[in-house]
N, C-alpha and C. Protein backbone atom coordinates (compact mmCIF):
# COMPACT_ATOMS: atom_id res chain seq x y z
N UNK A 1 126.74 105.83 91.72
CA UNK A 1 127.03 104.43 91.42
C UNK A 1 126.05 103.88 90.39
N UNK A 2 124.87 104.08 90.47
CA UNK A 2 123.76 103.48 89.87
C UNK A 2 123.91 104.35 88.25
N UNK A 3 124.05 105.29 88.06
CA UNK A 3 124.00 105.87 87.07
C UNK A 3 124.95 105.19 85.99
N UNK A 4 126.19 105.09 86.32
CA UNK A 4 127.30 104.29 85.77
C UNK A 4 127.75 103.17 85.66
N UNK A 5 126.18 102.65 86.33
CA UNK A 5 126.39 101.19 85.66
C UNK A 5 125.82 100.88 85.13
N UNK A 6 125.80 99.58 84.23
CA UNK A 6 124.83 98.89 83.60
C UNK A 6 123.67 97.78 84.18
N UNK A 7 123.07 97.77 84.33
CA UNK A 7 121.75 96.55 84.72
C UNK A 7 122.88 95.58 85.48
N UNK A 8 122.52 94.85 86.67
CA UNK A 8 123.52 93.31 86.77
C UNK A 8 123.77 92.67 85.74
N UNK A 9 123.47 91.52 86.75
CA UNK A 9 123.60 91.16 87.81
C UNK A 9 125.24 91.44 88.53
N UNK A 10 124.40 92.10 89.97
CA UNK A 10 125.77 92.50 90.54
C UNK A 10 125.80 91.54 91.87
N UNK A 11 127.09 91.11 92.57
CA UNK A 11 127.51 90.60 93.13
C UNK A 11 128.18 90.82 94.41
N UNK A 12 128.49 90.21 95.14
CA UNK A 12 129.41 90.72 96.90
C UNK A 12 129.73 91.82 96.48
N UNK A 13 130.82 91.39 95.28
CA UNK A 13 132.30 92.75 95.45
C UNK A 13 131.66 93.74 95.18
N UNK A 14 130.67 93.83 93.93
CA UNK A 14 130.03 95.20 93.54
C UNK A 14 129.29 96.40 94.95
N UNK A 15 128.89 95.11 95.40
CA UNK A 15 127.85 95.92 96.29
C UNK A 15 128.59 95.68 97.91
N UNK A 16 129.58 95.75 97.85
CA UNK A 16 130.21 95.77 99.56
C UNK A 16 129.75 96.66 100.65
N UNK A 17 129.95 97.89 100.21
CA UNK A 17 129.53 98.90 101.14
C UNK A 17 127.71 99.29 101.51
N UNK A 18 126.97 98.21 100.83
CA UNK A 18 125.65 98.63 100.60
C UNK A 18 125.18 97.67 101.92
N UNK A 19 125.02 97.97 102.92
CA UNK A 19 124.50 97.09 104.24
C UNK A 19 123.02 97.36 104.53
N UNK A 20 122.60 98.19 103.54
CA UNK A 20 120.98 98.20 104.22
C UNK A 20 119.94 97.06 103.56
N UNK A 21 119.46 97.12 104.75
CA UNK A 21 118.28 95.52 104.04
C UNK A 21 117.68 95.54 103.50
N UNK A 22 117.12 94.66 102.71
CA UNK A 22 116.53 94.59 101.30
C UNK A 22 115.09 94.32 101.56
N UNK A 23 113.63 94.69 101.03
CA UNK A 23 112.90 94.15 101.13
C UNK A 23 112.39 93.72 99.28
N UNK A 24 112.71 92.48 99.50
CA UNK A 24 112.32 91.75 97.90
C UNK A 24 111.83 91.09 97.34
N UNK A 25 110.91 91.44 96.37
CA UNK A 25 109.29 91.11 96.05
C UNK A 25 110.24 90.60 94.32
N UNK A 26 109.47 89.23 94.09
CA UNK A 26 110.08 88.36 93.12
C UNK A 26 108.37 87.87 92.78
N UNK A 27 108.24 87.83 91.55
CA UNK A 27 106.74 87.24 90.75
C UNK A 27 107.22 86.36 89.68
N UNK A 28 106.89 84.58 90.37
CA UNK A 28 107.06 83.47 90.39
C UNK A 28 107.08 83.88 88.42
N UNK A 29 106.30 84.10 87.92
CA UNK A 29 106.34 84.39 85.91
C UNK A 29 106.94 85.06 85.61
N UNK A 30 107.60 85.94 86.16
CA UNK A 30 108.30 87.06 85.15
C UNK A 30 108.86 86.74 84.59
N UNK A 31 109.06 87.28 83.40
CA UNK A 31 109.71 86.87 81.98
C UNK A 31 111.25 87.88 81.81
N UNK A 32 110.86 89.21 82.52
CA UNK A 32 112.13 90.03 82.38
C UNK A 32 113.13 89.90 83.43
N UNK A 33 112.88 89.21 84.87
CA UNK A 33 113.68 89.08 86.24
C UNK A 33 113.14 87.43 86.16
N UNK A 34 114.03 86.79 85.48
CA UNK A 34 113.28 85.49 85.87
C UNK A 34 113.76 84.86 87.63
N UNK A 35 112.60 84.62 87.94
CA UNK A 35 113.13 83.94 89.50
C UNK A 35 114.65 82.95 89.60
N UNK A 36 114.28 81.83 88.93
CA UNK A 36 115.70 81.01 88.99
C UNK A 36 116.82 81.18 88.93
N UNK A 37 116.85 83.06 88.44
CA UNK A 37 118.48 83.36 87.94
C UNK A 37 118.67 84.84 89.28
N UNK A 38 117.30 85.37 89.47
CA UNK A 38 117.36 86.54 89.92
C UNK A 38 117.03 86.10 92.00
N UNK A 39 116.53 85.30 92.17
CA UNK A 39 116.02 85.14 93.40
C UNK A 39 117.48 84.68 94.20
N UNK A 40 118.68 83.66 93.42
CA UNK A 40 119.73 83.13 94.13
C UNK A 40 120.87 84.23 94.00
N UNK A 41 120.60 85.12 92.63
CA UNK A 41 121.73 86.21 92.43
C UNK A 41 121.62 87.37 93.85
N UNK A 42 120.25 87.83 93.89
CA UNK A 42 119.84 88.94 94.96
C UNK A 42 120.30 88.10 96.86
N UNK A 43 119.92 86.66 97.02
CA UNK A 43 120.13 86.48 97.95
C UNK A 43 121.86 86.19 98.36
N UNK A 44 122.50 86.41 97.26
CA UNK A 44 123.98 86.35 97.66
C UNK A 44 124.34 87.90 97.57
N UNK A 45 123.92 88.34 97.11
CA UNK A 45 124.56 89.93 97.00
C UNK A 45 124.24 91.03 97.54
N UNK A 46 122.80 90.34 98.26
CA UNK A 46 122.13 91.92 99.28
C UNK A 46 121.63 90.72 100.78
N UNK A 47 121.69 91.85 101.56
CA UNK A 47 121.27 91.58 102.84
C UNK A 47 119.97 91.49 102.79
N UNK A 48 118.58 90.57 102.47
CA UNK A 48 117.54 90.58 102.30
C UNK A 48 116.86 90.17 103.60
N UNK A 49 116.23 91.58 104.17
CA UNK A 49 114.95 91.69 105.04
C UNK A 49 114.30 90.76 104.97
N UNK A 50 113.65 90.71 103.74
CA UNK A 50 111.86 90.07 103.86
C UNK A 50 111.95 90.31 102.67
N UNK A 51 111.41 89.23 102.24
CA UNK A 51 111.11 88.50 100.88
C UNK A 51 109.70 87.90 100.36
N UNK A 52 109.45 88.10 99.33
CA UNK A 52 107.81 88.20 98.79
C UNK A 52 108.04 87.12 97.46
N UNK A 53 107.79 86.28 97.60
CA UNK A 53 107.41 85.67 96.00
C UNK A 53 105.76 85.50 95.90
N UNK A 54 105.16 86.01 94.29
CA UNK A 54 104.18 85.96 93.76
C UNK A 54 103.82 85.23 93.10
N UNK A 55 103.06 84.14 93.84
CA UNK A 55 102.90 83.15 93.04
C UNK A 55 101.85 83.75 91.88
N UNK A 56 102.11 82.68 90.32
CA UNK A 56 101.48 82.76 89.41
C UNK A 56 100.83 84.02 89.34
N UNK A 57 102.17 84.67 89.40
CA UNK A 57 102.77 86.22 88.85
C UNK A 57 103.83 86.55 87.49
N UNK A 58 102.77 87.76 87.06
CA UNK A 58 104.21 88.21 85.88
C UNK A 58 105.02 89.26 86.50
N UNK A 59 105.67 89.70 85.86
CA UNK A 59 106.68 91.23 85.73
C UNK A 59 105.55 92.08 86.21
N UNK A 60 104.36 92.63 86.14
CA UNK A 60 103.63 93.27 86.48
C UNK A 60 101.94 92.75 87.35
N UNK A 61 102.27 92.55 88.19
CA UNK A 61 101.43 91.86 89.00
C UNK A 61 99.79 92.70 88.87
N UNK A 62 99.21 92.30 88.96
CA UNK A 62 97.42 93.17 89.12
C UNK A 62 97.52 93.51 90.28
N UNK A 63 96.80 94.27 90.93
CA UNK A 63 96.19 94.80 91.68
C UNK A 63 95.87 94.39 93.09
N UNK A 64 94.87 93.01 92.97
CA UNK A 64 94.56 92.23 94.02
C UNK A 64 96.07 91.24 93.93
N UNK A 65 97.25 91.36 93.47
CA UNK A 65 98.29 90.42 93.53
C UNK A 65 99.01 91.23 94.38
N UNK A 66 98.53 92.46 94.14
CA UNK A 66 100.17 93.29 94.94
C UNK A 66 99.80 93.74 96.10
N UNK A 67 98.16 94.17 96.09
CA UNK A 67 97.78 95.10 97.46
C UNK A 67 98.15 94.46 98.86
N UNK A 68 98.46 92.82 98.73
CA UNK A 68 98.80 92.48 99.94
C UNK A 68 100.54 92.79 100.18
N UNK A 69 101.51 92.49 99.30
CA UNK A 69 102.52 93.21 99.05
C UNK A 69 102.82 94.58 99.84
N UNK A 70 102.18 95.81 99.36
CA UNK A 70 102.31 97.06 99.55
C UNK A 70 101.88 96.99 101.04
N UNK A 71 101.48 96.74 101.51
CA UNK A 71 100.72 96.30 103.29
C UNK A 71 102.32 96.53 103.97
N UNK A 72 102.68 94.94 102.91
CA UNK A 72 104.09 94.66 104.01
C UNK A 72 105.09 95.39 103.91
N UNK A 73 105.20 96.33 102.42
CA UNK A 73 105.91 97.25 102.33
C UNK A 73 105.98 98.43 103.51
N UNK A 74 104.66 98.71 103.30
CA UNK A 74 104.31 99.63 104.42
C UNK A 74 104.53 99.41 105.82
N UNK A 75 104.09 97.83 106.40
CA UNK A 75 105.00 97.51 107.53
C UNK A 75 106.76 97.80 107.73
N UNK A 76 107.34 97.36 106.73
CA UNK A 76 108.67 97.18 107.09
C UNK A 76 109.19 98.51 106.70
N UNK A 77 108.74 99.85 105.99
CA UNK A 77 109.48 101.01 106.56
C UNK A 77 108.87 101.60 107.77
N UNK A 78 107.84 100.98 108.46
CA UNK A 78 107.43 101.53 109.93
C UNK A 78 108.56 101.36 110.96
């Protein structure tokens, strides 16, 4: 599926059969996933677990921005 498509934004119909939960980390600056378009698109089209916004975050967060992140990552495939 992924191979043959193009980038989204994808939607219900695209993603019907996809029921596993999402865990989704959004950084309040990004310039390439901007929040306002990407945070309401993902919460209609995936079943979202647990959700992370970074504040006064870019596309690539530092280090001390993410290590608390990766924690919860690590929680929620336990």
């Amino acid at each position: 599926f992924w191979r043959h498509r193009p980038a989204g934004p994808f939607g219900k119909d695209d993603l019907q059969g996809y029921k596993t939960p999402v865990f989704l980390v959004l950084a309040e600056d990004d310039v390439l996933f901007p929040i306002a378009q990407t945070h309401p698109n993902a919460r209609n089209a995936l079943q979202i677990a647990q959700e992370v916004i970074l504040p006064d975050s870019m596309h690539m967060p530092s280090t001390s921005q993410i290590a608390p992140v990766l924690e919860e990552v690590a929680a929620f495939f336990r």
